[in-house]
Each structure stands twice: as C-alpha cells, then as structure tokens.
PDB file of N, CA and C in Angstrom:
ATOM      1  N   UNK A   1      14.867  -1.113   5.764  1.00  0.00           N
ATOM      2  CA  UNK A   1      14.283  -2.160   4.971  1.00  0.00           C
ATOM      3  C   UNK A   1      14.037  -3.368   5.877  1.00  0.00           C
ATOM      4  N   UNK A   2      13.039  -4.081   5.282  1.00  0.00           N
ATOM      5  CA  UNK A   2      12.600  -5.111   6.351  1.00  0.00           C
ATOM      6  C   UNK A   2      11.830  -5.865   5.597  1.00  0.00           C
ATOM      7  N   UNK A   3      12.606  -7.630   5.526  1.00  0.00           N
ATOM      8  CA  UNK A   3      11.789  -8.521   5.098  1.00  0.00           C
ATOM      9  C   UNK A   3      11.054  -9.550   5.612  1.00  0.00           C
ATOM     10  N   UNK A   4       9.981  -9.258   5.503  1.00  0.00           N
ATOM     11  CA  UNK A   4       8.440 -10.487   6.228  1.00  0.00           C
ATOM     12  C   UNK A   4       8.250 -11.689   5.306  1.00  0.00           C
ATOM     13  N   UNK A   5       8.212 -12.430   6.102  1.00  0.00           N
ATOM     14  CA  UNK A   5       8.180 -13.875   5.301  1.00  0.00           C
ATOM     15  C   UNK A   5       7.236 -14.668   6.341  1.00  0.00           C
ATOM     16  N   UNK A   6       6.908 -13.865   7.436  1.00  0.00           N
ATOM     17  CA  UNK A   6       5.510 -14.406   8.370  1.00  0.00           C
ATOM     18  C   UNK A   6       4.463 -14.790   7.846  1.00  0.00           C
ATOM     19  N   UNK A   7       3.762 -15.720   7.427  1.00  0.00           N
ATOM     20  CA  UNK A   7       2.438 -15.794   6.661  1.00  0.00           C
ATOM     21  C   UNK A   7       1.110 -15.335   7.501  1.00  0.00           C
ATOM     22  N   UNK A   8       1.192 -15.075   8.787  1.00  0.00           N
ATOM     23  CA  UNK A   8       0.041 -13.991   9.257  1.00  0.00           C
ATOM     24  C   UNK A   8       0.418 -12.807   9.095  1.00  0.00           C
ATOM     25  N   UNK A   9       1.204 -12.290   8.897  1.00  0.00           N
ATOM     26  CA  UNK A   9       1.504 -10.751   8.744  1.00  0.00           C
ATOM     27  C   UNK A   9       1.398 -10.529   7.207  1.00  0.00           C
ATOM     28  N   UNK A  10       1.978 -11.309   6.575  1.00  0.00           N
ATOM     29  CA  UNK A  10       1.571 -11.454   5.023  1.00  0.00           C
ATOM     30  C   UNK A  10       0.074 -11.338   4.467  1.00  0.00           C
ATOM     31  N   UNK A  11      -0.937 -12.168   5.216  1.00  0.00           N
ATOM     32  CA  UNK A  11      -2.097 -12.615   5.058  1.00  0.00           C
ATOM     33  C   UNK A  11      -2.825 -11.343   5.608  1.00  0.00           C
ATOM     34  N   UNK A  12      -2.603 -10.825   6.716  1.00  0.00           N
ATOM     35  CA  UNK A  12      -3.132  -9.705   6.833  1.00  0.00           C
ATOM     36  C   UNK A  12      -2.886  -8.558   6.181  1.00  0.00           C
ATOM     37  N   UNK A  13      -1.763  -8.052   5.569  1.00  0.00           N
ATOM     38  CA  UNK A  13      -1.943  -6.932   4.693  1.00  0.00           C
ATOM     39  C   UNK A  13      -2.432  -7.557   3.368  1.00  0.00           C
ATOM     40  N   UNK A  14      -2.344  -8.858   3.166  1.00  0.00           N
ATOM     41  CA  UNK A  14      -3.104  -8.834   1.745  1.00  0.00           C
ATOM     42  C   UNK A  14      -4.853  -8.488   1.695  1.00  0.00           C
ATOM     43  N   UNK A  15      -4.598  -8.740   2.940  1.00  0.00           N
ATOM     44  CA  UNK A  15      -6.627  -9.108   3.368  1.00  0.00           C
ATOM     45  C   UNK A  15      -7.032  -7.450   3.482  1.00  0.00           C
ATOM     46  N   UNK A  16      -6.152  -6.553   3.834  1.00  0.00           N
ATOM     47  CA  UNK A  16      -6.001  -5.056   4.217  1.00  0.00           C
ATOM     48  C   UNK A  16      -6.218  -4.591   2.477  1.00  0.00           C
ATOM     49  N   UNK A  17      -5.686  -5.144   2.055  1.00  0.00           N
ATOM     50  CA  UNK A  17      -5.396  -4.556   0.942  1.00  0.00           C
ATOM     51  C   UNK A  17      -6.688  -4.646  -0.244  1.00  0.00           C
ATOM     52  N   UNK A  18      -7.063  -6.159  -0.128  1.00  0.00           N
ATOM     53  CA  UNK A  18      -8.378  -6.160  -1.070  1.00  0.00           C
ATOM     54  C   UNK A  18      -9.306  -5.587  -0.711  1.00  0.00           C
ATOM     55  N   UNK A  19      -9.266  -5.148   0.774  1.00  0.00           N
ATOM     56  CA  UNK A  19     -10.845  -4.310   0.927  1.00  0.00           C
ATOM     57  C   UNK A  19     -10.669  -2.899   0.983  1.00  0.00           C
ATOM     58  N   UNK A  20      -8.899  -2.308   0.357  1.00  0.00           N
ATOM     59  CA  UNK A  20      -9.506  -0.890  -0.098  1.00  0.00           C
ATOM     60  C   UNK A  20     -10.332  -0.560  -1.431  1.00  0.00           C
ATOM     61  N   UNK A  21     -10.961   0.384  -1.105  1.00  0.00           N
ATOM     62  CA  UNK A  21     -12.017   0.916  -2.234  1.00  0.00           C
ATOM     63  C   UNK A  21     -10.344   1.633  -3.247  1.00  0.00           C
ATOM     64  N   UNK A  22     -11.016   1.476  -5.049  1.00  0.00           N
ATOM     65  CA  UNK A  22     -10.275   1.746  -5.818  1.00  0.00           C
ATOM     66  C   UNK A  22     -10.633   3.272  -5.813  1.00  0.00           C
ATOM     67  N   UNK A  23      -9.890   4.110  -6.296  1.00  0.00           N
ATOM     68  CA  UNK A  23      -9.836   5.542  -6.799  1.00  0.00           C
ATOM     69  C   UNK A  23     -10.057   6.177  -7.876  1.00  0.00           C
ATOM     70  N   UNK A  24     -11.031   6.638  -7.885  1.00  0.00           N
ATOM     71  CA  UNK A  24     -11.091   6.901  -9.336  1.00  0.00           C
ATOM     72  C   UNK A  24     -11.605   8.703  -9.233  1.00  0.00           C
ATOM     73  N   UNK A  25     -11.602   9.130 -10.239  1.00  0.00           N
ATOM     74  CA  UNK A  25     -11.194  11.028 -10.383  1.00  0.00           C
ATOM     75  C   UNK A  25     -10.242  11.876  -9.833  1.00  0.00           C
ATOM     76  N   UNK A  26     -10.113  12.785 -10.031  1.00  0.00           N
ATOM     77  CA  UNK A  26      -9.079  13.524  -9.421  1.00  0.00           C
ATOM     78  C   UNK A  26      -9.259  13.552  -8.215  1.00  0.00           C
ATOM     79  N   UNK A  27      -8.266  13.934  -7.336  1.00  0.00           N
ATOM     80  CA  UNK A  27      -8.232  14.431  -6.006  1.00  0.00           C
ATOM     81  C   UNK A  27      -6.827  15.320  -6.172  1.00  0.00           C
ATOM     82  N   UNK A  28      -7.047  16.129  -4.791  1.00  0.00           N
ATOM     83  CA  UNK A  28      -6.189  17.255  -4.286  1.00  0.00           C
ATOM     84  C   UNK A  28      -5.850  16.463  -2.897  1.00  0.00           C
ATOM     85  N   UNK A  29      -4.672  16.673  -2.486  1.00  0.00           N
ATOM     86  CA  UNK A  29      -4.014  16.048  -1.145  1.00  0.00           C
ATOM     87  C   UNK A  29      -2.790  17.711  -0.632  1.00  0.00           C
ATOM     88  N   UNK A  30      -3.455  18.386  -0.471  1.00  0.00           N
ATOM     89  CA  UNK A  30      -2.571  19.345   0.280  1.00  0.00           C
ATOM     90  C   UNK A  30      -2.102  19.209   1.951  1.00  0.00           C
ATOM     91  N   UNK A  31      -2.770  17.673   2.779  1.00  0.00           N
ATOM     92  CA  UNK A  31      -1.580  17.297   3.610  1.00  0.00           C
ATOM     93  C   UNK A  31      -1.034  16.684   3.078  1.00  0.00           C
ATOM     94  N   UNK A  32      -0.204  16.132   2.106  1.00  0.00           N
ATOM     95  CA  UNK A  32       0.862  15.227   1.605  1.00  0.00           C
ATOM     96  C   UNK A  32       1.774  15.636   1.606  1.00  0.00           C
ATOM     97  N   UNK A  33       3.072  15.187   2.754  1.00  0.00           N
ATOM     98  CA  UNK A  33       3.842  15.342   2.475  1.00  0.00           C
ATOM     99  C   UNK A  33       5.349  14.453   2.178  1.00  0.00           C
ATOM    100  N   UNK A  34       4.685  13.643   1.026  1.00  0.00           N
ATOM    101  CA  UNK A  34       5.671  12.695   0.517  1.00  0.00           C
ATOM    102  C   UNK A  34       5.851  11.297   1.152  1.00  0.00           C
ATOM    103  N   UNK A  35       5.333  11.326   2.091  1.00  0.00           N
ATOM    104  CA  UNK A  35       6.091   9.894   2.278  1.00  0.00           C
ATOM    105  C   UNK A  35       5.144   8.995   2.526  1.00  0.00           C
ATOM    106  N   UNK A  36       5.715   7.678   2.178  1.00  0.00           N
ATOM    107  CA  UNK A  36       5.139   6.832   2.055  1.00  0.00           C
ATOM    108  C   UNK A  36       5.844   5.071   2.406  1.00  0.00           C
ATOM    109  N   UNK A  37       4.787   4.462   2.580  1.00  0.00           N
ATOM    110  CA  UNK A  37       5.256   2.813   2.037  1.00  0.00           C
ATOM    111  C   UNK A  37       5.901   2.535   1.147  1.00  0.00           C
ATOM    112  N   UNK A  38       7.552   1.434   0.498  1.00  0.00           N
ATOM    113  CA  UNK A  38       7.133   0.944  -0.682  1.00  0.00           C
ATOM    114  C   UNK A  38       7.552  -0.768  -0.124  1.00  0.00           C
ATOM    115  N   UNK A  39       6.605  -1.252  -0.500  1.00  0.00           N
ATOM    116  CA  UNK A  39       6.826  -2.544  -0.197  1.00  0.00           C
ATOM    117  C   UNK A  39       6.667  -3.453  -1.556  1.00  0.00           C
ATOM    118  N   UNK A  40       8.174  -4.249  -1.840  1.00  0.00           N
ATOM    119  CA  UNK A  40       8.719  -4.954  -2.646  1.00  0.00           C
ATOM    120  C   UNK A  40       8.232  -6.863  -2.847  1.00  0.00           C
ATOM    121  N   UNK A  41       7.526  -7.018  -3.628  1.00  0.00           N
ATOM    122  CA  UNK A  41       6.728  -8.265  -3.025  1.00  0.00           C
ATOM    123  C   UNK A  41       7.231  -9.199  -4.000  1.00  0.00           C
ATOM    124  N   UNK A  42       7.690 -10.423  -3.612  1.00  0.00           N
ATOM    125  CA  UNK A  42       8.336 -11.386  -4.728  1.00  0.00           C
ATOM    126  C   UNK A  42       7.166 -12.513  -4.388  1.00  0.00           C
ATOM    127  N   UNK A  43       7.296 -13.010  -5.750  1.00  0.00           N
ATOM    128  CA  UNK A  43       6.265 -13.970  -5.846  1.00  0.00           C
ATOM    129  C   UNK A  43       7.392 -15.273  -6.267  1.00  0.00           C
ATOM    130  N   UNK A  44       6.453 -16.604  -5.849  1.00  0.00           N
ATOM    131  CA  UNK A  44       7.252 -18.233  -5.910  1.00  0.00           C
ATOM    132  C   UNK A  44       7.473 -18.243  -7.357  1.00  0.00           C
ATOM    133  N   UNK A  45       6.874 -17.673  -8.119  1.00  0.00           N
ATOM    134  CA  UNK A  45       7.353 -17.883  -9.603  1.00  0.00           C
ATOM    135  C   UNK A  45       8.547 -17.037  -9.853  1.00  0.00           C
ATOM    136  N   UNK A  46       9.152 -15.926  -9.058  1.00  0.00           N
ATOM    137  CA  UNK A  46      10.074 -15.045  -9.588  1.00  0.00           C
ATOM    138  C   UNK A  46       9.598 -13.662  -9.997  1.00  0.00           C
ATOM    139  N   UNK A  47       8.220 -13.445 -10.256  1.00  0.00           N
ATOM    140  CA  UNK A  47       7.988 -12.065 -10.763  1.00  0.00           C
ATOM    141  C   UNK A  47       8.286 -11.435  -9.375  1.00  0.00           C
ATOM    142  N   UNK A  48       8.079 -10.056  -9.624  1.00  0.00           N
ATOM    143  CA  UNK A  48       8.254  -9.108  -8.480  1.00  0.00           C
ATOM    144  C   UNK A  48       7.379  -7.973  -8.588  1.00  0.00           C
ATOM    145  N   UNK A  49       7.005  -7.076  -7.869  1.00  0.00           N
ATOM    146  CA  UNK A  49       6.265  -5.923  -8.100  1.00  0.00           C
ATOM    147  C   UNK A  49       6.337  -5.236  -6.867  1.00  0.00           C
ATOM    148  N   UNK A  50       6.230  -3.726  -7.047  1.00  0.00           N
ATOM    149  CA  UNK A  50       6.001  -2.352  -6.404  1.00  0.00           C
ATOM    150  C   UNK A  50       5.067  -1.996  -6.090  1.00  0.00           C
ATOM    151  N   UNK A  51       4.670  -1.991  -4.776  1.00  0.00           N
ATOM    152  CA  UNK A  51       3.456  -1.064  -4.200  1.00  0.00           C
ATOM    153  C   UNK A  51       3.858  -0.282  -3.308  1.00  0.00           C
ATOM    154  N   UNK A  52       3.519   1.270  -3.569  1.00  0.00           N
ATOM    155  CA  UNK A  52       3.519   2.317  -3.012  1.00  0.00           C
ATOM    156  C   UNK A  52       2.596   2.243  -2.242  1.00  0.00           C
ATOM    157  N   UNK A  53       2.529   3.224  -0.868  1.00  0.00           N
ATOM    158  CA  UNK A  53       1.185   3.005  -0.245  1.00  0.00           C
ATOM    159  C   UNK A  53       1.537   4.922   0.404  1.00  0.00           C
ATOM    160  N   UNK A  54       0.950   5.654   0.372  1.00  0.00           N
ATOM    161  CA  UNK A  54       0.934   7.200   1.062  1.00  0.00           C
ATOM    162  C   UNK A  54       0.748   6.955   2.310  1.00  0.00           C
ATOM    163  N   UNK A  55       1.570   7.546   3.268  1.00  0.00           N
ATOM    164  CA  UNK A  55       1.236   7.705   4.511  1.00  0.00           C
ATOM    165  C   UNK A  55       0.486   8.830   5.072  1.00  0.00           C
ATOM    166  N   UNK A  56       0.636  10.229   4.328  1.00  0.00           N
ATOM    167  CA  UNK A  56      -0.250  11.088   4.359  1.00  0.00           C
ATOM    168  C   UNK A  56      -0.922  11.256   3.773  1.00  0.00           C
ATOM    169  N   UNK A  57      -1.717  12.510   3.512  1.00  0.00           N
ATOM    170  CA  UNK A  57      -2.574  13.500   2.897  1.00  0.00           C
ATOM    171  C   UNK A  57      -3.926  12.041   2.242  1.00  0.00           C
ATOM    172  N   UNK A  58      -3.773  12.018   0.612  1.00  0.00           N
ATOM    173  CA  UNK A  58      -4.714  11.202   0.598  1.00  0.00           C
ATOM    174  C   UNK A  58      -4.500  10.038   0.580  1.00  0.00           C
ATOM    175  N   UNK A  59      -3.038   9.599   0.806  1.00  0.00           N
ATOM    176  CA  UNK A  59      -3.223   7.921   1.234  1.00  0.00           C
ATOM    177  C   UNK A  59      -3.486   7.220  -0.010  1.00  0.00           C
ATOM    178  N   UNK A  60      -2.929   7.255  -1.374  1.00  0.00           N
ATOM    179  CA  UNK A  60      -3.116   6.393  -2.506  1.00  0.00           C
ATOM    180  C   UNK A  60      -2.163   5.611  -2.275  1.00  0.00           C
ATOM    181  N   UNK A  61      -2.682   4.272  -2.808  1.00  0.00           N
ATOM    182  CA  UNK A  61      -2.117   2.919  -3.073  1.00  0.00           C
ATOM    183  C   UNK A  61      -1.606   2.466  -4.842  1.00  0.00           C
ATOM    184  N   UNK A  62      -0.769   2.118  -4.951  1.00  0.00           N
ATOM    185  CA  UNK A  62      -0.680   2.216  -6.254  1.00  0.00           C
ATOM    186  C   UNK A  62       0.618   1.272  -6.426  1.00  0.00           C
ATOM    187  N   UNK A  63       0.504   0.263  -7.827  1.00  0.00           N
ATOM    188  CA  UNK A  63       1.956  -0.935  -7.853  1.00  0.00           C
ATOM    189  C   UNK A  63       3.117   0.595  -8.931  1.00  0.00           C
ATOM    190  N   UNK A  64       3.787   0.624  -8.707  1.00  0.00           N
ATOM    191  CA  UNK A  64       4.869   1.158  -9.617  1.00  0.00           C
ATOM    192  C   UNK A  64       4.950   1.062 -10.990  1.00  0.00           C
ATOM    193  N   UNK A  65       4.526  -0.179 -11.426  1.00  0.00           N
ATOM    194  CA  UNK A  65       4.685  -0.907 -12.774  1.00  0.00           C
ATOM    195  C   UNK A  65       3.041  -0.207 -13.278  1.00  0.00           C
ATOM    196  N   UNK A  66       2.234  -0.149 -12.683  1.00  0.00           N
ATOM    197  CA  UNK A  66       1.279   0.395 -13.502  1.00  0.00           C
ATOM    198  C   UNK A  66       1.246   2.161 -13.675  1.00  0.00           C
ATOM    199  N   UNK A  67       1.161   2.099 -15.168  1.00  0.00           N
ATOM    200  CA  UNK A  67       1.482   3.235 -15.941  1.00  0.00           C
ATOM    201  C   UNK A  67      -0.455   4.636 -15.732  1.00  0.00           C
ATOM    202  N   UNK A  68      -1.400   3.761 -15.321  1.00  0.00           N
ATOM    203  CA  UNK A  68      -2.557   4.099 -15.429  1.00  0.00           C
ATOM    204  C   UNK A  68      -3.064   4.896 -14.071  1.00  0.00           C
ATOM    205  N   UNK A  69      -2.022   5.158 -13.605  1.00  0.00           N
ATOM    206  CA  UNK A  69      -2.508   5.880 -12.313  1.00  0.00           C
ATOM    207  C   UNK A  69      -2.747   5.107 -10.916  1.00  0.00           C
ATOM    208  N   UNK A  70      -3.424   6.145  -9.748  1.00  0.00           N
ATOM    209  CA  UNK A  70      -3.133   5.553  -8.417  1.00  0.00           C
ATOM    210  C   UNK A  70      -4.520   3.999  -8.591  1.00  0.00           C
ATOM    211  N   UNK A  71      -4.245   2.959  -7.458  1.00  0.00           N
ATOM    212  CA  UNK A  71      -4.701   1.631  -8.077  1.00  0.00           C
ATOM    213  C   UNK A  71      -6.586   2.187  -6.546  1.00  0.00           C
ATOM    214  N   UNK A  72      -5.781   2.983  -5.441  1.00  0.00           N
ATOM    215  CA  UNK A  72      -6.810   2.442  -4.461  1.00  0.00           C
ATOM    216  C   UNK A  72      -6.144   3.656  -3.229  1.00  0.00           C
ATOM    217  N   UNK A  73      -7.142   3.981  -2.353  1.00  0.00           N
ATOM    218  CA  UNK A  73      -6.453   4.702  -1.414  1.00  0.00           C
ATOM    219  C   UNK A  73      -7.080   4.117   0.223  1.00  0.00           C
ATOM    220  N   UNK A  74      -6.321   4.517   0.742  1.00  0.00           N
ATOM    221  CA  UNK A  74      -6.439   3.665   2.234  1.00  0.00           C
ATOM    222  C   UNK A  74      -7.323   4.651   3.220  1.00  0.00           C
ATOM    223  N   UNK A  75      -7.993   5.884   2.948  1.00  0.00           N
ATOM    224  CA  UNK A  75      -8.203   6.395   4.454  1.00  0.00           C
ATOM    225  C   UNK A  75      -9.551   5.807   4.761  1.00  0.00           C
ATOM    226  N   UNK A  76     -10.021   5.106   4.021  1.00  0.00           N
ATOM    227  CA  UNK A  76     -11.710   4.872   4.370  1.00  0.00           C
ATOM    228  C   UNK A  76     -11.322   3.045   4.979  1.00  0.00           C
ATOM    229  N   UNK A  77     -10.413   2.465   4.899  1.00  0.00           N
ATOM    230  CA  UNK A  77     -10.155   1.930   5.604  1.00  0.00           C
ATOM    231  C   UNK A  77      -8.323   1.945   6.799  1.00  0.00           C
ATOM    232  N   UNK A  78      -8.834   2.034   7.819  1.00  0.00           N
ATOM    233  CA  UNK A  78      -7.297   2.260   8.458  1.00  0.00           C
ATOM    234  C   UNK A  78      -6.724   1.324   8.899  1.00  0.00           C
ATOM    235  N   UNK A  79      -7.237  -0.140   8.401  1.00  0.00           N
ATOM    236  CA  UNK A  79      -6.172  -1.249   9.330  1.00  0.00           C
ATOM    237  C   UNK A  79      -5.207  -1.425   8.157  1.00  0.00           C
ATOM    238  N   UNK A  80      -4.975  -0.665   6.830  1.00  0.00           N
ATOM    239  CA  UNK A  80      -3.931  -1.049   6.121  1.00  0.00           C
ATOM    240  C   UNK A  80      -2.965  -0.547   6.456  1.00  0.00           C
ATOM    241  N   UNK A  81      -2.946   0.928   6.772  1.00  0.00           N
ATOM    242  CA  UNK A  81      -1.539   1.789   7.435  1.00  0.00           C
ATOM    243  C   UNK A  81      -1.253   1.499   8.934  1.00  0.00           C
ATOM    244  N   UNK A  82      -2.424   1.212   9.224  1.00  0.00           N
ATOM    245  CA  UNK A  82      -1.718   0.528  10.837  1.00  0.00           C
ATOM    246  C   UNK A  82      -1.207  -0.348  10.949  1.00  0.00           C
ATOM    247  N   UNK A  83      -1.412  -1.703   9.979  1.00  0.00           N
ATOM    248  CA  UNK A  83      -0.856  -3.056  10.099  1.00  0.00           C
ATOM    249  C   UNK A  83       0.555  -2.801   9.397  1.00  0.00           C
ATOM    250  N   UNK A  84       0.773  -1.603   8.698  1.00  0.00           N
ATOM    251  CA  UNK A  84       2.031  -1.569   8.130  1.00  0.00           C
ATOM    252  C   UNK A  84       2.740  -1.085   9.000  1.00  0.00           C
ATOM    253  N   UNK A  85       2.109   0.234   9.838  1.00  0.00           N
ATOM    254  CA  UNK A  85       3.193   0.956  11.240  1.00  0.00           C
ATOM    255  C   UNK A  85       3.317  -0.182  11.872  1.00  0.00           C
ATOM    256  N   UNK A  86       2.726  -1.584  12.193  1.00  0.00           N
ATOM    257  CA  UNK A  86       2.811  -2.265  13.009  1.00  0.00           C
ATOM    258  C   UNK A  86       4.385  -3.008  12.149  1.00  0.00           C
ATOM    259  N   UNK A  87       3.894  -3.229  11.738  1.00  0.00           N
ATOM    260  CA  UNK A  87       5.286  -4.234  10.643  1.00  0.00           C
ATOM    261  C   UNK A  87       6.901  -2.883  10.471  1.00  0.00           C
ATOM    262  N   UNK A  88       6.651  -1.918  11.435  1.00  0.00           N
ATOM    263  CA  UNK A  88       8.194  -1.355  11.309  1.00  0.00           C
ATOM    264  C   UNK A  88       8.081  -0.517  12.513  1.00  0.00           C
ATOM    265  N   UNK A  89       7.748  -1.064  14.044  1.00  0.00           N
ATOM    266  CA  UNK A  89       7.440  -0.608  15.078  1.00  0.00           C
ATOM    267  C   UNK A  89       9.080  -1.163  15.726  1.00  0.00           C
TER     268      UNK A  89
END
C-alpha cells in the first residue's frame, strides 16, 4: 500500500484518467488474469471512493461503489497503467 499526496502525481493520473474512452457492450478478456489496481481516493470533504483499474487482459476501469458495471478501460490509452507502474516502482 502506498499513499500519494504529491499533487503532480495526483494531477497526472487524474488527467490519465479523463481521457479514457468509457466501455460500453460486452467484452471477453481471456488474458485476464486477475490483477489489478485498487486505488483508495479520499476527498477534502471526507467522502471516499474505489477505483479498480485491470492490469491485464482488457484493462477495465471501474469505482467499486458503482453497481452499473465497468466505468472505462485503459488499453487504447497506456499512460494510465504506466503512470500507475510508475507510482509503485
């Protein structure tokens, strides 16, 4: 576990993050094998929230708390999983 409180390292996975494309229909991920990101994000007001992020197969992004399925997947862009290998190098 590892907590960032850097505001360029912050700023860059948020910036990583709005420009993945969302997901929408089914998909099949037969390289997946389980593992993934979860990064725990507290906000100045006190809320908190869960984002999963796949490290393999298809790489969906998704907060925990939402009940509606995966939110976005990362392989069409790759500076989100790299800036994260970078943040636990």
């Amino acid at each position: 576990m590892r907590t960032i409180t850097s505001t360029p390292e912050i700023d860059r996975i948020v910036t990583d993050l709005a420009r993945l494309p969302a997901l929408t229909g089914s998909v099949a991920c037969p390289a997946d094998d389980g593992s993934y990101y979860e990064l725990q994000i507290s906000y100045d007001n006190g809320d908190r929230r869960t984002l999963n992020a796949g490290r393999h197969g298809c790489e969906i992004v998704s907060f925990a708390e939402e009940r509606t399925g995966p939110t976005a997947w990362s392989i069409p862009n790759r500076h989100f999983l790299d800036d994260l290998d970078a943040l636990f190098r």
